[in-house]
Protein backbone atom coordinates (compact mmCIF):
# COMPACT_ATOMS: atom_id res chain seq x y z
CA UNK A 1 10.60 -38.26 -47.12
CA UNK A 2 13.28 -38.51 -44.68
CA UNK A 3 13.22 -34.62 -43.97
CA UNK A 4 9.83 -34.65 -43.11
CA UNK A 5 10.04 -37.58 -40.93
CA UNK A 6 13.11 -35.46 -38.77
CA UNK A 7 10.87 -32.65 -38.61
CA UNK A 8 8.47 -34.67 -36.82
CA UNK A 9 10.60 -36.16 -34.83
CA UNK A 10 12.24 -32.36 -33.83
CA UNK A 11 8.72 -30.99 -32.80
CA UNK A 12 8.15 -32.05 -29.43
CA UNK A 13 11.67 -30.94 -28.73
CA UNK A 14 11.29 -27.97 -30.12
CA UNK A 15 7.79 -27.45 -28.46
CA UNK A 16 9.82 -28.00 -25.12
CA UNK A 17 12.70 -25.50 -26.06
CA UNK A 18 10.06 -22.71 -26.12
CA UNK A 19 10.81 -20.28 -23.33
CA UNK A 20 8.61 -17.39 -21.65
CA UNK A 21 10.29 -14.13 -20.94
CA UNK A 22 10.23 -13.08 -17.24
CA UNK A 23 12.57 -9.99 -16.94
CA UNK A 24 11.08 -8.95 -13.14
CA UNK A 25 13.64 -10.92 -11.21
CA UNK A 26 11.32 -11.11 -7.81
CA UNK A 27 8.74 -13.00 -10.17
CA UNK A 28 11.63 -15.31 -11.36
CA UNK A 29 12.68 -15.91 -8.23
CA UNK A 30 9.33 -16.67 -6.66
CA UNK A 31 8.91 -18.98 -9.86
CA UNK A 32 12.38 -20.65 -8.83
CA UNK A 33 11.13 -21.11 -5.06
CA UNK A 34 8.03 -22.97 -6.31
CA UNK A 35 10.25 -25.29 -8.65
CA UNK A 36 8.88 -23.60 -11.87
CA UNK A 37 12.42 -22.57 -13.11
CA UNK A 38 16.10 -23.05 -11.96
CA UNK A 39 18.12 -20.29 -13.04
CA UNK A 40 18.05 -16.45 -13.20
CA UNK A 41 17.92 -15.71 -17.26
CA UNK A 42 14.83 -13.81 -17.19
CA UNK A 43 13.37 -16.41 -18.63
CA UNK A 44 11.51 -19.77 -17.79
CA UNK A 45 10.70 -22.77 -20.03
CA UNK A 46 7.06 -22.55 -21.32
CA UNK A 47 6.42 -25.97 -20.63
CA UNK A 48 6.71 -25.78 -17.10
CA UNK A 49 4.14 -23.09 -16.60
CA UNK A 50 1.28 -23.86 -19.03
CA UNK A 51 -0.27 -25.74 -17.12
CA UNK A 52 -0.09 -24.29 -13.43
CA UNK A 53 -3.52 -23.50 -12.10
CA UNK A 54 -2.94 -21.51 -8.85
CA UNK A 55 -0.20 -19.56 -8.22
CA UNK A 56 0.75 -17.63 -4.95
CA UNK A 57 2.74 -14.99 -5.26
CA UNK A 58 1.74 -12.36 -2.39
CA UNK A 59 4.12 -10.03 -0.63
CA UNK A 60 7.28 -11.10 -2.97
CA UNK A 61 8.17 -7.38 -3.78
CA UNK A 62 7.11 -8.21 -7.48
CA UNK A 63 6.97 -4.93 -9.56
CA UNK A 64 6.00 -6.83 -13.15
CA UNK A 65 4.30 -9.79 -14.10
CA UNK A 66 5.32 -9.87 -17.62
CA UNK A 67 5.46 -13.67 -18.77
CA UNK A 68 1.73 -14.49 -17.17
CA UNK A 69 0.18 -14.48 -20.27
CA UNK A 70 1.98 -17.54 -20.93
CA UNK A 71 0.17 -19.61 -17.46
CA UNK A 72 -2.42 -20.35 -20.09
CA UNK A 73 -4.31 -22.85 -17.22
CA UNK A 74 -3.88 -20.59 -14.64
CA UNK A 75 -7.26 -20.88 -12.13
CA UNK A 76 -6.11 -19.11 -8.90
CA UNK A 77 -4.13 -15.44 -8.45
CA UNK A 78 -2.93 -14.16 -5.43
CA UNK A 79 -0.49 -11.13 -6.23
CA UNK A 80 -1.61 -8.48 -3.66
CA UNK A 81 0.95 -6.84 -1.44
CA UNK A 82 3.34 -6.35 -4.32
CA UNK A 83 4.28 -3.30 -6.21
CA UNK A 84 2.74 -4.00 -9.97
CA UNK A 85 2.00 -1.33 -11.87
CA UNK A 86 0.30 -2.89 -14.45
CA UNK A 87 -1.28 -6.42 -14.76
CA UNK A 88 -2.52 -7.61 -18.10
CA UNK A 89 -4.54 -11.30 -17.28
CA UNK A 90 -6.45 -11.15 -20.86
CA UNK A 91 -4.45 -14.60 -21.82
CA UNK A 92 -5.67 -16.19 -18.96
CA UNK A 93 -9.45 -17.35 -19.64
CA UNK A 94 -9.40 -20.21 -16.99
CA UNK A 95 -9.32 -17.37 -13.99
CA UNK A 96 -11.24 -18.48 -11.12
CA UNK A 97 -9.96 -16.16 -8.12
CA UNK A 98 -7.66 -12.85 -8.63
CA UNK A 99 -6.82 -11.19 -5.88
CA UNK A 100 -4.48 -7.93 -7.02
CA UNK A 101 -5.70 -5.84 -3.86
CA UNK A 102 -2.57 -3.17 -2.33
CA UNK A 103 -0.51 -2.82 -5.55
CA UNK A 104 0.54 0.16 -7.28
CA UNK A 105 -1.91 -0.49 -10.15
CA UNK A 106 -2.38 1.99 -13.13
CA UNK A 107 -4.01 -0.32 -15.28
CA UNK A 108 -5.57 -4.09 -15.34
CA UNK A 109 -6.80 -5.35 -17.54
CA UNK A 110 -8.84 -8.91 -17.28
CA UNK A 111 -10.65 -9.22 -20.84
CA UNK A 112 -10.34 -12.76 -21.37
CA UNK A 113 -13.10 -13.79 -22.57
CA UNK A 114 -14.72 -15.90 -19.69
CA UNK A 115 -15.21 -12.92 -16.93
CA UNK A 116 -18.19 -15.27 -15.93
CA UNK A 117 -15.85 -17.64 -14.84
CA UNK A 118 -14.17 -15.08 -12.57
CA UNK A 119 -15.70 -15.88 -9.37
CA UNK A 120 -13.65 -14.13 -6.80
CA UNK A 121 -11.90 -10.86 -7.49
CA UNK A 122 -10.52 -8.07 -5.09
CA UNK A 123 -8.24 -4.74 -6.86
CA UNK A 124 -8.71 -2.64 -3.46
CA UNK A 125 -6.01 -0.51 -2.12
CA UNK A 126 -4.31 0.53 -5.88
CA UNK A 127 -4.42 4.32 -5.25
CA UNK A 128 -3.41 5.15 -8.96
CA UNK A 129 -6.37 2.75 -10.57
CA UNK A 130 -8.91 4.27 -11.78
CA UNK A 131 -10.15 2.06 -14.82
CA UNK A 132 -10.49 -1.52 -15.11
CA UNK A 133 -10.84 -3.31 -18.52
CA UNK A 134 -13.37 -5.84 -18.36
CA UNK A 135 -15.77 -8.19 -20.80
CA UNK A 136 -18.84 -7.79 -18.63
CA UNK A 137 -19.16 -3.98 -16.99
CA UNK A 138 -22.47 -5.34 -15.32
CA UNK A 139 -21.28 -8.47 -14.08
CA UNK A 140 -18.02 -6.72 -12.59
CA UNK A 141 -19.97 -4.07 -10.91
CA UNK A 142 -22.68 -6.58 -9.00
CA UNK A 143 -19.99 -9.14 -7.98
CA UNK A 144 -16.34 -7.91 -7.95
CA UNK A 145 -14.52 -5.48 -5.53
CA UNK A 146 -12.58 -2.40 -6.50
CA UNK A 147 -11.87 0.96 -4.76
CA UNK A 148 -15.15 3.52 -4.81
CA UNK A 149 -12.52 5.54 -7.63
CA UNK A 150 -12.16 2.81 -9.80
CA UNK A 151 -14.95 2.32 -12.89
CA UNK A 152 -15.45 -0.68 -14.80
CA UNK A 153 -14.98 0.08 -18.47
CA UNK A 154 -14.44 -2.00 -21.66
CA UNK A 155 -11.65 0.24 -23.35
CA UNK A 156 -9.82 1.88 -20.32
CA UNK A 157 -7.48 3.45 -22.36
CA UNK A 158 -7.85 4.83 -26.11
CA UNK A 159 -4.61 4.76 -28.08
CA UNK A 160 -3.76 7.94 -27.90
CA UNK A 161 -4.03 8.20 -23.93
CA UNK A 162 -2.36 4.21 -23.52
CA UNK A 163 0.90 6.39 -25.33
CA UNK A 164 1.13 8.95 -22.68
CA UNK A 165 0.98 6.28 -19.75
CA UNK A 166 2.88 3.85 -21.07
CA UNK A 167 5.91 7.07 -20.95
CA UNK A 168 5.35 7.43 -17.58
CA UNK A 169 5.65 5.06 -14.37
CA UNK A 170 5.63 4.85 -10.51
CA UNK A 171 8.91 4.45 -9.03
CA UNK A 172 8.28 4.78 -5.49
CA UNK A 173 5.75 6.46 -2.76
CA UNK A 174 7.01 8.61 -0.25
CA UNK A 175 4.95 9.26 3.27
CA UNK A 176 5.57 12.65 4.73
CA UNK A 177 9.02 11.66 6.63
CA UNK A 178 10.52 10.37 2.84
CA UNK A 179 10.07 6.61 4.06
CA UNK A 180 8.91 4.23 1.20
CA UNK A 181 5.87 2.66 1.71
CA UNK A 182 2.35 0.74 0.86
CA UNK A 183 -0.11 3.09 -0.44
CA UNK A 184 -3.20 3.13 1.91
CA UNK A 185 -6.25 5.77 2.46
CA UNK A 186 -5.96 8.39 4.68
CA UNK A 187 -2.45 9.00 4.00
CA UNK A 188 -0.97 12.30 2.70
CA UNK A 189 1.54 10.25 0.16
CA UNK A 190 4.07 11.70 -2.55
CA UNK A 191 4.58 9.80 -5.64
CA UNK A 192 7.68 9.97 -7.31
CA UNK A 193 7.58 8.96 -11.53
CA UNK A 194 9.86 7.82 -13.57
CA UNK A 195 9.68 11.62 -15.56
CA UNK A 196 11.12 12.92 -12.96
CA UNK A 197 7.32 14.92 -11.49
CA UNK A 198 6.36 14.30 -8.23
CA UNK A 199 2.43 13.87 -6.77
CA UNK A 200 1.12 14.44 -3.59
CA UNK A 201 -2.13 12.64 -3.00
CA UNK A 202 -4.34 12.13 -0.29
CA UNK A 203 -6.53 9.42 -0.81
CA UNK A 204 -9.52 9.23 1.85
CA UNK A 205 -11.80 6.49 2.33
């Protein structure tokens, strides 16, 4: 008897031990700034994020949002003007606004559920997106904004194709005098991956 009553005694600590990994340290830091975490670990105590609704996190130089999934309350988005490569929100059914527009975005994916809910959503200016994974292709298409390349599509990425672009990432994009910058339209742009190939694009809108 007195085991089990030390076990429920050790719960709520151990419910408040529980920590979310966050190995991007731009995202940590921005998490720091807003008094969600105190110390670089790449890590931040669960506890402290589960219940954040709106989080602002645009132009921080953020490459990788892993550890969102656990901002289980999260309402409000505002990554744009980052460099993400991927963003995977399907954890996050309370989404209200997302705003993801001038990323380097390969894949997003916002099946969570509640796309209903998602009242306000922008993915513009991500040169390399061309699929987004959604609940509701019909709702997406008649109320959210994407780039005139990007489709709306409930399984983006079959297994065997998710393998291949998992192997291979952005690193950086190069204008025509080798200066890094934002991908826009009407730019001839070379994109260097983390394979070692090289793309030249020009993306006209």
């Amino acid at each position: 008897m007195r085991k089990v009553f030390l076990i429920f005694i050790m719960l709520p600590i151990i419910t408040l031990g529980q920590k979310t990994y966050v190995p991007d340290d731009a995202f940590e830091q921005a998490l720091i700034n807003l008094d969600l975490d105190d110390i670089f670990d790449d890590s931040v105590y669960t506890s402290a994020i589960d219940t954040v609704q709106i989080l602002y996190l645009s132009n921080d130089g953020i490459a990788d949002l892993t550890g969102i999934e656990d901002f289980t309350a999260l309402t409000d988005l505002f990554c744009h003007d980052n460099q993400l490569t991927e963003l995977d929100l399907s954890n996050n059914p309370n989404l209200f606004e997302l705003n993801c527009r001038n990323n380097l975005l390969t894949s997003l994916d916002v099946r969570n559920g509640n796309n209903l809910g998602l009242w306000y959503f922008t993915a513009t200016f991500n040169p390399d997106l061309y699929c987004i994974d959604v609940d509701d292709i019909s709702y997406a298409e008649y109320n959210w904004a994407k780039d005139s390349w990007t489709n709306f599509s409930t399984d983006c990425f079959p297994s065997s194709i998710q393998n291949y672009t998992s192997n291979k990432k952005i690193i950086k994009v190069l204008d025509v005098l080798g200066r890094s910058v934002t991908p826009k339209p009407n730019m001839t742009l070379f994109y260097i991956y983390s394979d070692g190939t090289t793309e030249r694009k020009l993306t006209i809108k």
